[in-house]
N, C-alpha and C. Protein backbone atom coordinates (compact mmCIF):
# COMPACT_ATOMS: atom_id res chain seq x y z
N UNK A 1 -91.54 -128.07 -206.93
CA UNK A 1 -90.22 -128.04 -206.34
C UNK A 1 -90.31 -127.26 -205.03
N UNK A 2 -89.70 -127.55 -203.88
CA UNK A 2 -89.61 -126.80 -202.63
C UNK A 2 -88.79 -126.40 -202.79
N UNK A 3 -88.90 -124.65 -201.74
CA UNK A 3 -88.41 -123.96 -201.44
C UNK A 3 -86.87 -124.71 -200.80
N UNK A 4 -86.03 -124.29 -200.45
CA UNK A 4 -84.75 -124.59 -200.15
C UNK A 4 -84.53 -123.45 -199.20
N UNK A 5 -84.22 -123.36 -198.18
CA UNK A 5 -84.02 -122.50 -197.03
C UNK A 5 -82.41 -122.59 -196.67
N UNK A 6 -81.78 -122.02 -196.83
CA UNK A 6 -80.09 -121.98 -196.81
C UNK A 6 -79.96 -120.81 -195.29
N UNK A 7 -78.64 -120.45 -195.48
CA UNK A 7 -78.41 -119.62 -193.69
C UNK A 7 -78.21 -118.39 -194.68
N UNK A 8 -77.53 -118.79 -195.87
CA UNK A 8 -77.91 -117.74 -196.62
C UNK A 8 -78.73 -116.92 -196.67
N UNK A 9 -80.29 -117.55 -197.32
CA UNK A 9 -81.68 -116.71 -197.35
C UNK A 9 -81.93 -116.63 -196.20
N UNK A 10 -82.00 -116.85 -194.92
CA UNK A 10 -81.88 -116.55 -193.56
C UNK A 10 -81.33 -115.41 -193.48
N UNK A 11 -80.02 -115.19 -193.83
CA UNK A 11 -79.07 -113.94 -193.18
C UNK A 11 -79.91 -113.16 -194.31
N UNK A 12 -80.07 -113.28 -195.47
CA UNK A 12 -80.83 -112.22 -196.41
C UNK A 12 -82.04 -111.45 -196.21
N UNK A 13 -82.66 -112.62 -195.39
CA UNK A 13 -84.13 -111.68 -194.97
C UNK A 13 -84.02 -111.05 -193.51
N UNK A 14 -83.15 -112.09 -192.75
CA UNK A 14 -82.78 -111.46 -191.39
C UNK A 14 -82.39 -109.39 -191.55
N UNK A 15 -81.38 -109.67 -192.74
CA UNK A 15 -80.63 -108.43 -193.11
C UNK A 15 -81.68 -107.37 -193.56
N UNK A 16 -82.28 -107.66 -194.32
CA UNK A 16 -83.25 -106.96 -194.71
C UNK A 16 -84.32 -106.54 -194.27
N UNK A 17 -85.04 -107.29 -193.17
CA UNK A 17 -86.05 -107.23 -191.87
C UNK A 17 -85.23 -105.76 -191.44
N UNK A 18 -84.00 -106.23 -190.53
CA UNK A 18 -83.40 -105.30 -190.17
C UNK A 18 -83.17 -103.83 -191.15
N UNK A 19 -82.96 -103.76 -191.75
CA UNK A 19 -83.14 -102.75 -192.21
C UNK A 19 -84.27 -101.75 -192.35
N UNK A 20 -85.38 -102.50 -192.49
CA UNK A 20 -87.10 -102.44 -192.50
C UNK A 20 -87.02 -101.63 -190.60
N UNK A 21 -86.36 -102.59 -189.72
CA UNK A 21 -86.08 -101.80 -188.72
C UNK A 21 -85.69 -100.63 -188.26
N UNK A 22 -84.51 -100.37 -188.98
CA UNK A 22 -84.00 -98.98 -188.86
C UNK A 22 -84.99 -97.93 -189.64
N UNK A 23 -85.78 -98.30 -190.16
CA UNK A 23 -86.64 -96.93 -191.75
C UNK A 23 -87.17 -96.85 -190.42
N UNK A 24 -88.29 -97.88 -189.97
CA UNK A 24 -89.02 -97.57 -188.95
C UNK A 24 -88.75 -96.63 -187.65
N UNK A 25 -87.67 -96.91 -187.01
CA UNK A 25 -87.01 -96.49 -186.16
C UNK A 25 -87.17 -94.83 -186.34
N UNK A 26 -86.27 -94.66 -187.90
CA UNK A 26 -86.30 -93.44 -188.15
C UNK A 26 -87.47 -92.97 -188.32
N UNK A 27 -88.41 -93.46 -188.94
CA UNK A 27 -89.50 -92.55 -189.69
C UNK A 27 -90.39 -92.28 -188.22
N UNK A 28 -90.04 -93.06 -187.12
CA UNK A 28 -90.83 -92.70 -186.09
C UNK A 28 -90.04 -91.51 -185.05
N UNK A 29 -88.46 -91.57 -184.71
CA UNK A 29 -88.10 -90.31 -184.80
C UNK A 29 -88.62 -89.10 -184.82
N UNK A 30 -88.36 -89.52 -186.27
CA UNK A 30 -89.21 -87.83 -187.33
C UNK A 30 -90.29 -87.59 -186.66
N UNK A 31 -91.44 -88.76 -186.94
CA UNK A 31 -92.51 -88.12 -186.24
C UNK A 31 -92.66 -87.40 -184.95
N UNK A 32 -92.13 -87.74 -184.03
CA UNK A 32 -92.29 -87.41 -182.67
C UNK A 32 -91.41 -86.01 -182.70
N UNK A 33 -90.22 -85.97 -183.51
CA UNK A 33 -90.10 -84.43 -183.73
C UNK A 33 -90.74 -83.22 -184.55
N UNK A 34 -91.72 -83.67 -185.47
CA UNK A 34 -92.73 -83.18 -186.51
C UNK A 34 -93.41 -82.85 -185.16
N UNK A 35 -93.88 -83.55 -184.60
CA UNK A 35 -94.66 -83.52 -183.13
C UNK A 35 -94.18 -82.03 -181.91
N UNK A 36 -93.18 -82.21 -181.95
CA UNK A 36 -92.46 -81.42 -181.16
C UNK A 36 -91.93 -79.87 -181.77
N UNK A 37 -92.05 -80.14 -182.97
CA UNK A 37 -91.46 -78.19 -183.88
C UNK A 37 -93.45 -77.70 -183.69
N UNK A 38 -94.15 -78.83 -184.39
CA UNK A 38 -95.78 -77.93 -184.16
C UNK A 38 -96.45 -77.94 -182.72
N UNK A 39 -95.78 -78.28 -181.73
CA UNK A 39 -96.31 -77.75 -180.58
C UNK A 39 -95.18 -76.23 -180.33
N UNK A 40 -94.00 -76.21 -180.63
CA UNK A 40 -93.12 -75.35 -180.38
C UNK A 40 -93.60 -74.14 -181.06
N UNK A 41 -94.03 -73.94 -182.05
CA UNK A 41 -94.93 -73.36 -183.14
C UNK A 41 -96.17 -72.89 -182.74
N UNK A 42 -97.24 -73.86 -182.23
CA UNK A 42 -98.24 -73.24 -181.88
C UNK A 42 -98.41 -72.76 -180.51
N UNK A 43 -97.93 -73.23 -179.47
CA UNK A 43 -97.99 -72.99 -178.30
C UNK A 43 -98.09 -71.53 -177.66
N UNK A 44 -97.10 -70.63 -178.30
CA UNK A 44 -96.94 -69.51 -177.61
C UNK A 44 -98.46 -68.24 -178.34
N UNK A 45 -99.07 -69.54 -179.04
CA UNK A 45 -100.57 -68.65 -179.97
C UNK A 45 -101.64 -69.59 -179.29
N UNK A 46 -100.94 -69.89 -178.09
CA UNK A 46 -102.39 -71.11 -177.59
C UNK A 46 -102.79 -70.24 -176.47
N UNK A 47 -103.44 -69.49 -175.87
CA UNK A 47 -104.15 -68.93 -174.51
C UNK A 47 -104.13 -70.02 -173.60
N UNK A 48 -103.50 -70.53 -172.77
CA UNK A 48 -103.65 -71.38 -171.41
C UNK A 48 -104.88 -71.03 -170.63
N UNK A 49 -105.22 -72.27 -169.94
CA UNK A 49 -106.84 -72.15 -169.35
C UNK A 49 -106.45 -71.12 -168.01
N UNK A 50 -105.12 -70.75 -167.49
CA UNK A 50 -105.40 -70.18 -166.54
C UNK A 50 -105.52 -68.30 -167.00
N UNK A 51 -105.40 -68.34 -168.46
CA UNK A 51 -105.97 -66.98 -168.97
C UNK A 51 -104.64 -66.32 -168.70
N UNK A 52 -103.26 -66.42 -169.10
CA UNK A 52 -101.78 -66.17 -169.13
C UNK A 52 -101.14 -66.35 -170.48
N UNK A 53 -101.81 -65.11 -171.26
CA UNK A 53 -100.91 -65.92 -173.03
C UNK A 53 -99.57 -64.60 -173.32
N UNK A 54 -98.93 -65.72 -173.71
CA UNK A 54 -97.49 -64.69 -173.83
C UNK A 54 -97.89 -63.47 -174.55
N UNK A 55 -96.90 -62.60 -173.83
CA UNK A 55 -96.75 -60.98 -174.45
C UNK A 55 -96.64 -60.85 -175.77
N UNK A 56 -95.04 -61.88 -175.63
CA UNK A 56 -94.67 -61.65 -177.27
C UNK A 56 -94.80 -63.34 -178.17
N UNK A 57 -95.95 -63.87 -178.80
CA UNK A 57 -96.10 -65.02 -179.05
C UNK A 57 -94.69 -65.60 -180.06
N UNK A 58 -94.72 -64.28 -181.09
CA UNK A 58 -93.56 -64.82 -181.98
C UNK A 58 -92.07 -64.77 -181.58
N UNK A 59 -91.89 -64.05 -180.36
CA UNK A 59 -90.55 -64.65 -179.41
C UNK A 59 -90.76 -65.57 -178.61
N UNK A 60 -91.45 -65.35 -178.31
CA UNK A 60 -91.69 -66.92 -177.60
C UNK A 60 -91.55 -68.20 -178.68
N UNK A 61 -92.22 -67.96 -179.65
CA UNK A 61 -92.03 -69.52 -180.61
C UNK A 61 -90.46 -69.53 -181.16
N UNK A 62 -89.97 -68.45 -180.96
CA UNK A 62 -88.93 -68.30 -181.51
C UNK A 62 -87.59 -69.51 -180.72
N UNK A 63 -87.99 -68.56 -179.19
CA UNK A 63 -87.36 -69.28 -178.21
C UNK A 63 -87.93 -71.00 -178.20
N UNK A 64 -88.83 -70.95 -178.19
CA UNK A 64 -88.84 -72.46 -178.06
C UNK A 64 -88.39 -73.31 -179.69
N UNK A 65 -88.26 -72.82 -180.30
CA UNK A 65 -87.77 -73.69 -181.59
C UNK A 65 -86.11 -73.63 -181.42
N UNK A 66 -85.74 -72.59 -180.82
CA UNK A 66 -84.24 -72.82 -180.44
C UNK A 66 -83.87 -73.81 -179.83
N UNK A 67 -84.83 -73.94 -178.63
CA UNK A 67 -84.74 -75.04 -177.40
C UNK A 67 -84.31 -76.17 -177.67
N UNK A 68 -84.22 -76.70 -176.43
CA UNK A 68 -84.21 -78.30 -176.71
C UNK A 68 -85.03 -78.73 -175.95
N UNK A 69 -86.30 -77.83 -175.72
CA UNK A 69 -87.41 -78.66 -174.95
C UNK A 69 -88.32 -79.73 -175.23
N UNK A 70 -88.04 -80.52 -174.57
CA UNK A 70 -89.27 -82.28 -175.42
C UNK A 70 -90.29 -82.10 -175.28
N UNK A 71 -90.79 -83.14 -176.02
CA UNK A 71 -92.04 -83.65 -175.96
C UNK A 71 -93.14 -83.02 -174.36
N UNK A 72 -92.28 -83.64 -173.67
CA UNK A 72 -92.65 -84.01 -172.63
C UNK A 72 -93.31 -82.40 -171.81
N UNK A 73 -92.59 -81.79 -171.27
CA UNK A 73 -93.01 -80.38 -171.10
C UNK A 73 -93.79 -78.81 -172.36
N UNK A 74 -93.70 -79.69 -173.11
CA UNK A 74 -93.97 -79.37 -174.20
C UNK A 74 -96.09 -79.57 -174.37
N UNK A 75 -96.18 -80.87 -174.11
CA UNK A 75 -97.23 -81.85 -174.27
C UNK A 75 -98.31 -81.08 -172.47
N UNK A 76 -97.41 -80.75 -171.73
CA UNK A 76 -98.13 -80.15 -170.48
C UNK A 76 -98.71 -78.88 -170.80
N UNK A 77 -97.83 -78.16 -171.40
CA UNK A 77 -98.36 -76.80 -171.83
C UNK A 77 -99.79 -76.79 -172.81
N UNK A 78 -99.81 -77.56 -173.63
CA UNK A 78 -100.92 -78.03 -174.49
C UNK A 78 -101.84 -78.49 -173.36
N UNK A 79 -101.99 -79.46 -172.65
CA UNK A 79 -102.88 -79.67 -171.71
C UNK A 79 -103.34 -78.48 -171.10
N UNK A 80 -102.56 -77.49 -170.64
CA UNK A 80 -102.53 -75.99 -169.56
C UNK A 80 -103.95 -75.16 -170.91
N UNK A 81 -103.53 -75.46 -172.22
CA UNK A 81 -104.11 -74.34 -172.97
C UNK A 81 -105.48 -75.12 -173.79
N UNK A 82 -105.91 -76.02 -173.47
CA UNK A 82 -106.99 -76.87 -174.22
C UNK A 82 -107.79 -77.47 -173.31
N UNK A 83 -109.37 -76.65 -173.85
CA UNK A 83 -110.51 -77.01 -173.60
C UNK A 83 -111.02 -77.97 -174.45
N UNK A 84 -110.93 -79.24 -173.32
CA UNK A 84 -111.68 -80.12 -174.23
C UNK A 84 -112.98 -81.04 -173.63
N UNK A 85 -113.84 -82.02 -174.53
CA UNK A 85 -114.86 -81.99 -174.15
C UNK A 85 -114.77 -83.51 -173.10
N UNK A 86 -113.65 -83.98 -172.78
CA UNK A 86 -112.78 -85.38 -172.22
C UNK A 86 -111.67 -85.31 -171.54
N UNK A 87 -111.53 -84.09 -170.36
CA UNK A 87 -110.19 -83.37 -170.47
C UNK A 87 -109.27 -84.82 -170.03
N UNK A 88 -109.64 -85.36 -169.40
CA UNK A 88 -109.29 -86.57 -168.57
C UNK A 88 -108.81 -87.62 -169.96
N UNK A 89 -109.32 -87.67 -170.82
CA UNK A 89 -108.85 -88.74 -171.85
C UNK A 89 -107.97 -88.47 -172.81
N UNK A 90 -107.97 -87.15 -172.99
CA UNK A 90 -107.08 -86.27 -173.65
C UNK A 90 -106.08 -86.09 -173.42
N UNK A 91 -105.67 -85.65 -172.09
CA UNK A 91 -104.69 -86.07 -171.33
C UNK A 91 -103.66 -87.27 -170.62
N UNK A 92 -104.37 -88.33 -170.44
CA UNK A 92 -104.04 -89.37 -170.86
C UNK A 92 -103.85 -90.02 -172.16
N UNK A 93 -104.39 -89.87 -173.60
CA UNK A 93 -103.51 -90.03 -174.78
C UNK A 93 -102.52 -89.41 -174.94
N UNK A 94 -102.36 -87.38 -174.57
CA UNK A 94 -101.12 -87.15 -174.45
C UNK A 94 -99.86 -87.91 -173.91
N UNK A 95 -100.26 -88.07 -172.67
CA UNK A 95 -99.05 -89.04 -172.13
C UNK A 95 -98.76 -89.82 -172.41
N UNK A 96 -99.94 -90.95 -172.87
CA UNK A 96 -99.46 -91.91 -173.42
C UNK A 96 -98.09 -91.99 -174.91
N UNK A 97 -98.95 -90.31 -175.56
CA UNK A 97 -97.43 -90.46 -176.91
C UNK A 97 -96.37 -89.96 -176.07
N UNK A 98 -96.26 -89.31 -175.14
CA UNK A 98 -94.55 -88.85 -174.79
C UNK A 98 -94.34 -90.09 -173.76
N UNK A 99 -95.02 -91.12 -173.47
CA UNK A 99 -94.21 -92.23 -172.70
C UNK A 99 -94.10 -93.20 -173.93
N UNK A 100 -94.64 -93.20 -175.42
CA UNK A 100 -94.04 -93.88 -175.84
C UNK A 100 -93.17 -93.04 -176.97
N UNK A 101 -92.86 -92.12 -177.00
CA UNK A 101 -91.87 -91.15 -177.41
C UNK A 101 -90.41 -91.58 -176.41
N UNK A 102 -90.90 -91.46 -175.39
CA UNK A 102 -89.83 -92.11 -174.37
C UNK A 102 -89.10 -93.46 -174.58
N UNK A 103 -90.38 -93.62 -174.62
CA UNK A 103 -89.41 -95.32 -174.32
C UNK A 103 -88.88 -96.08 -175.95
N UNK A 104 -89.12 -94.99 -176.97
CA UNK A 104 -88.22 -95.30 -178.07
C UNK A 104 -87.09 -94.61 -178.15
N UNK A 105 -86.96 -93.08 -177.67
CA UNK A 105 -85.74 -92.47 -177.82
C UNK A 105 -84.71 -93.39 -176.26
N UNK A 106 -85.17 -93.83 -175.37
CA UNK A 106 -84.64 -94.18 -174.28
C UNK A 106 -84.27 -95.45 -174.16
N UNK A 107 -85.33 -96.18 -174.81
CA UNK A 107 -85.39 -97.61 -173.97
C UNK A 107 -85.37 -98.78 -174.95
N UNK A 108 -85.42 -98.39 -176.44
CA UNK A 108 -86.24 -99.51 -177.38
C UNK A 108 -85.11 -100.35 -177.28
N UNK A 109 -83.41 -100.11 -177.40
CA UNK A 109 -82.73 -101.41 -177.42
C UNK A 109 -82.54 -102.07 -176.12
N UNK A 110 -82.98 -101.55 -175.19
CA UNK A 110 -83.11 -102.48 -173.70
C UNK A 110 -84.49 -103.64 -173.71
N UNK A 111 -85.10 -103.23 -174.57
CA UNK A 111 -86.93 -104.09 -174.78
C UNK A 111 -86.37 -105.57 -175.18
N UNK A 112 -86.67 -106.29 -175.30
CA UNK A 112 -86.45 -107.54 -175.36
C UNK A 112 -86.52 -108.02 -177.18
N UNK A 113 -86.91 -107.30 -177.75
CA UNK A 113 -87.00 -106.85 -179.04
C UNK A 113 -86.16 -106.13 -180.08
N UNK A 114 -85.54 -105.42 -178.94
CA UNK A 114 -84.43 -104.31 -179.02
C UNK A 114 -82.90 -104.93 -179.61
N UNK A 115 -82.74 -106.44 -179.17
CA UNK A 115 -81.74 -106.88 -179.82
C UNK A 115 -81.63 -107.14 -181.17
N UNK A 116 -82.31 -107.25 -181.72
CA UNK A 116 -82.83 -107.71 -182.98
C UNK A 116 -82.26 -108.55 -183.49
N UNK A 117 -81.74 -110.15 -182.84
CA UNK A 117 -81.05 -110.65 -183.17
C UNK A 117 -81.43 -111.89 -184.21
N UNK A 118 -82.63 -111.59 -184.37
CA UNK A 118 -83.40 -113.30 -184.85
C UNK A 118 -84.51 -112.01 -186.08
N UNK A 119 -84.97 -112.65 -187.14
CA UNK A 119 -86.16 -112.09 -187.85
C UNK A 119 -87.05 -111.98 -187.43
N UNK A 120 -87.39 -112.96 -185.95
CA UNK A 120 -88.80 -112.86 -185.27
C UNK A 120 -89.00 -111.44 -184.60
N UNK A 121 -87.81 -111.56 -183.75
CA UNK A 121 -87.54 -109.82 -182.97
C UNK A 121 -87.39 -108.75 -183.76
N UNK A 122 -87.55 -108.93 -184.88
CA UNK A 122 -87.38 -107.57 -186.25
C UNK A 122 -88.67 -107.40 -186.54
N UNK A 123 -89.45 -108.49 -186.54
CA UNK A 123 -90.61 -108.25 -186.82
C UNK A 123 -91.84 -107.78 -186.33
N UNK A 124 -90.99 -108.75 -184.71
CA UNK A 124 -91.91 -108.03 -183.09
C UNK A 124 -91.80 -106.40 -183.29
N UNK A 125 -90.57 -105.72 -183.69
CA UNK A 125 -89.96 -104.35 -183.34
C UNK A 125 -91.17 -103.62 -184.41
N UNK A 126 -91.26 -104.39 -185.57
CA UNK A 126 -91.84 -103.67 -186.47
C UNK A 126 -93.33 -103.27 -186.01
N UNK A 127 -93.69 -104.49 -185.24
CA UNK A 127 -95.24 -104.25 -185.18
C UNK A 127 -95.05 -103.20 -184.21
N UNK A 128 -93.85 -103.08 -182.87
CA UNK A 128 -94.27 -102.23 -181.99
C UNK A 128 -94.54 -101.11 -182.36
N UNK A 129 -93.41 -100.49 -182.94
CA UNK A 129 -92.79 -99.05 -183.64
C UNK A 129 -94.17 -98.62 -184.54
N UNK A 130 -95.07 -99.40 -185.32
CA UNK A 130 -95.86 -99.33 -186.18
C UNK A 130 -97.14 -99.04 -185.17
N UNK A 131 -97.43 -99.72 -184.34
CA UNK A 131 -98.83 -99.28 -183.29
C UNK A 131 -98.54 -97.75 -182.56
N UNK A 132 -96.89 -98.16 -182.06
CA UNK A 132 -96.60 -96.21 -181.84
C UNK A 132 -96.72 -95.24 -182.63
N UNK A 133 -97.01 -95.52 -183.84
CA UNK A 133 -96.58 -94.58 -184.87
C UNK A 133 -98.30 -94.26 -185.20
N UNK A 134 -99.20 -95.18 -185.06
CA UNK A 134 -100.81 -95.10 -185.66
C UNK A 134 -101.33 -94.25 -184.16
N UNK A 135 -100.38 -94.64 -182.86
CA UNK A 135 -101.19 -93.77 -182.00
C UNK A 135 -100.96 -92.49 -181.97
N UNK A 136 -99.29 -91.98 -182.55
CA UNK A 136 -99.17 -90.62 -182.34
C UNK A 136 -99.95 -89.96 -183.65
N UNK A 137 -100.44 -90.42 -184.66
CA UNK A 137 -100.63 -89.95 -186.16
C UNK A 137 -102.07 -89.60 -185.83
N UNK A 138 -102.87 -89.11 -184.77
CA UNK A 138 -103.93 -88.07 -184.79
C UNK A 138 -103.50 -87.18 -184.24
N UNK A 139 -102.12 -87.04 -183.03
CA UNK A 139 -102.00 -85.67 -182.21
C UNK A 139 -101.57 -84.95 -183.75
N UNK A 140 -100.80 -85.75 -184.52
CA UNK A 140 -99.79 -85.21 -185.37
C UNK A 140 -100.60 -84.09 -186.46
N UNK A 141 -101.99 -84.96 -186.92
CA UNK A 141 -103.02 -84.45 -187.59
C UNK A 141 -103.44 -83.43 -187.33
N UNK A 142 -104.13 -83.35 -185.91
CA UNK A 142 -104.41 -82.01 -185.18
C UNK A 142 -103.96 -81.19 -185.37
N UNK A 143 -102.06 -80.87 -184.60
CA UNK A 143 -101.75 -80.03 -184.92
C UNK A 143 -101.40 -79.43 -186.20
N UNK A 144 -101.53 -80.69 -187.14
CA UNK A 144 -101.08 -79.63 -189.15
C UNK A 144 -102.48 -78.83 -189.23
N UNK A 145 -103.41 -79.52 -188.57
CA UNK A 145 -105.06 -78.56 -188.89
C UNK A 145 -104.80 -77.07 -188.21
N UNK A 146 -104.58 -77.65 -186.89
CA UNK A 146 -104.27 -76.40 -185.83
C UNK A 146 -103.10 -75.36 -186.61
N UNK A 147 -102.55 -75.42 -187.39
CA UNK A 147 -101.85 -74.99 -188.15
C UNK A 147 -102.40 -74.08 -188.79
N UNK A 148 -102.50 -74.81 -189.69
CA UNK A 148 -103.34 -74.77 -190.91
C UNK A 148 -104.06 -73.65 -190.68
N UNK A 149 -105.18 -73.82 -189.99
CA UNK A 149 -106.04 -72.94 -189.98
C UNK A 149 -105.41 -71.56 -189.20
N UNK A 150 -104.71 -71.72 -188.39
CA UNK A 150 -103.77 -70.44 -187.91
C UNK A 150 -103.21 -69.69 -188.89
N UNK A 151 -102.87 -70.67 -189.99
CA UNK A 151 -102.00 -69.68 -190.65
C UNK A 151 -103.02 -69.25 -191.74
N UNK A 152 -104.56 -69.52 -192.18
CA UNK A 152 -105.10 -69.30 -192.47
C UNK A 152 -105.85 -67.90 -192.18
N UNK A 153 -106.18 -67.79 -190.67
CA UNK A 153 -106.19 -66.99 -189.80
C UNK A 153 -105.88 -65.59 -190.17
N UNK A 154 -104.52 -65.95 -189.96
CA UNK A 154 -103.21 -64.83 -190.19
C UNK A 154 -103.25 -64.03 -191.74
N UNK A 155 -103.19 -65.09 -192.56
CA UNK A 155 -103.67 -64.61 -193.63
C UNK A 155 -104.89 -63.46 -194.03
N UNK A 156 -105.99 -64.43 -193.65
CA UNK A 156 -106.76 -63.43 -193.58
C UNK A 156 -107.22 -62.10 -193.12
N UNK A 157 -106.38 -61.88 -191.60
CA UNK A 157 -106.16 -60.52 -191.08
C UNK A 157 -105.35 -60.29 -191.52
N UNK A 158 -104.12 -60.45 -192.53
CA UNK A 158 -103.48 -59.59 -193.13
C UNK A 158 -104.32 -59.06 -194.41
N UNK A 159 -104.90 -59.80 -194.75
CA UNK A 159 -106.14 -59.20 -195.94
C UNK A 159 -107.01 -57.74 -195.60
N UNK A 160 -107.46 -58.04 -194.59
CA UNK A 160 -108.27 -57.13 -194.05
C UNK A 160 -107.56 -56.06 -193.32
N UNK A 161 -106.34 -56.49 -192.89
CA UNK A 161 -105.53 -54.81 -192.51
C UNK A 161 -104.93 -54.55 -193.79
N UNK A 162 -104.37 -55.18 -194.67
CA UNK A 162 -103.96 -54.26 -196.60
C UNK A 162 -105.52 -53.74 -196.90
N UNK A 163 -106.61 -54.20 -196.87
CA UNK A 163 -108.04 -53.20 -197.08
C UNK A 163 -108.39 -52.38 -196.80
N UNK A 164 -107.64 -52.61 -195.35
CA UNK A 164 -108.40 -51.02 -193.89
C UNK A 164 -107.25 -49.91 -194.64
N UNK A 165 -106.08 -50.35 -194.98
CA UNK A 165 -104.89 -49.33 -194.91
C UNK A 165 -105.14 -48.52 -196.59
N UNK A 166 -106.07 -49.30 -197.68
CA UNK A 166 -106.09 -48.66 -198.26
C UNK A 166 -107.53 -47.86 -198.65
């Protein structure tokens, strides 16, 4: 027996694509702000290459988690404080996630995709949102390590000053 294709099951999967749209939408959001609290976080514990690290690191992170500073100036300062062994490529993947950080908080319903008026354009949206999302998901990695091990760090000199003190 064949399938039977009605405007019905059309509007059903159309509806539902779309929806698949919006998770995406959101869950990429999130990311790029997950992105943006662990640079806000680590930054003011990062030494910049020109050898200028804040006085007070934990007012400083303080202040910047208040902020509303993006991605974007955010992502420079990280460049200012990281030696790396590609500085040139590194820097250019940075940009690349805050121009496509950009052009989803800015631009995605102007994209031609952005209307989402057909299941094809729900699906185009999906693949885009989904390649943005696999390119930002190593900065994202980094910094939970860069974390991680900071707060590991920390830990451990608090170990060793409760030892010295007793």
């Amino acid at each position: 027996m064949a399938a039977t294709i009605t405007s019905s099951s059309v509007d059903d999967e159309h509806s539902r694509t779309l929806r698949y749209v919006f998770f995406a939408v959101g869950r990429s959001v999130f990311l790029y702000q997950q992105i943006e609290l662990l640079l806000k976080t680590l930054l003011p514990y990062l030494k910049p290459t020109d050898g200028r690290a804040s006085e007070d690191p934990f007012a400083e992170m303080k202040r910047l988690l208040d902020s509303r500073e993006t991605m974007g100036p955010l992502v420079e300062r990280l460049k200012k404080s990281s030696k790396v062994d590609h500085p040139e490529g590194f820097a250019s993947y940075l940009e690349q996630v805050v121009k496509n950080r950009n052009d989803l908080i800015h631009a995605f319903a102007k994209l031609p995709i952005g209307d989402m008026s057909t299941t094809a354009y729900c699906r185009e949206a999906l693949a885009y949102l989904e390649a943005r999302r696999r390119y930002a998901m190593p900065l994202m990695q980094l910094l939970r390590e860069l974390l991680s091990s900071f707060v590991e760090l920390l830990a451990d000199s608090d170990v060793e000053y409760e030892e010295q003190r007793t």
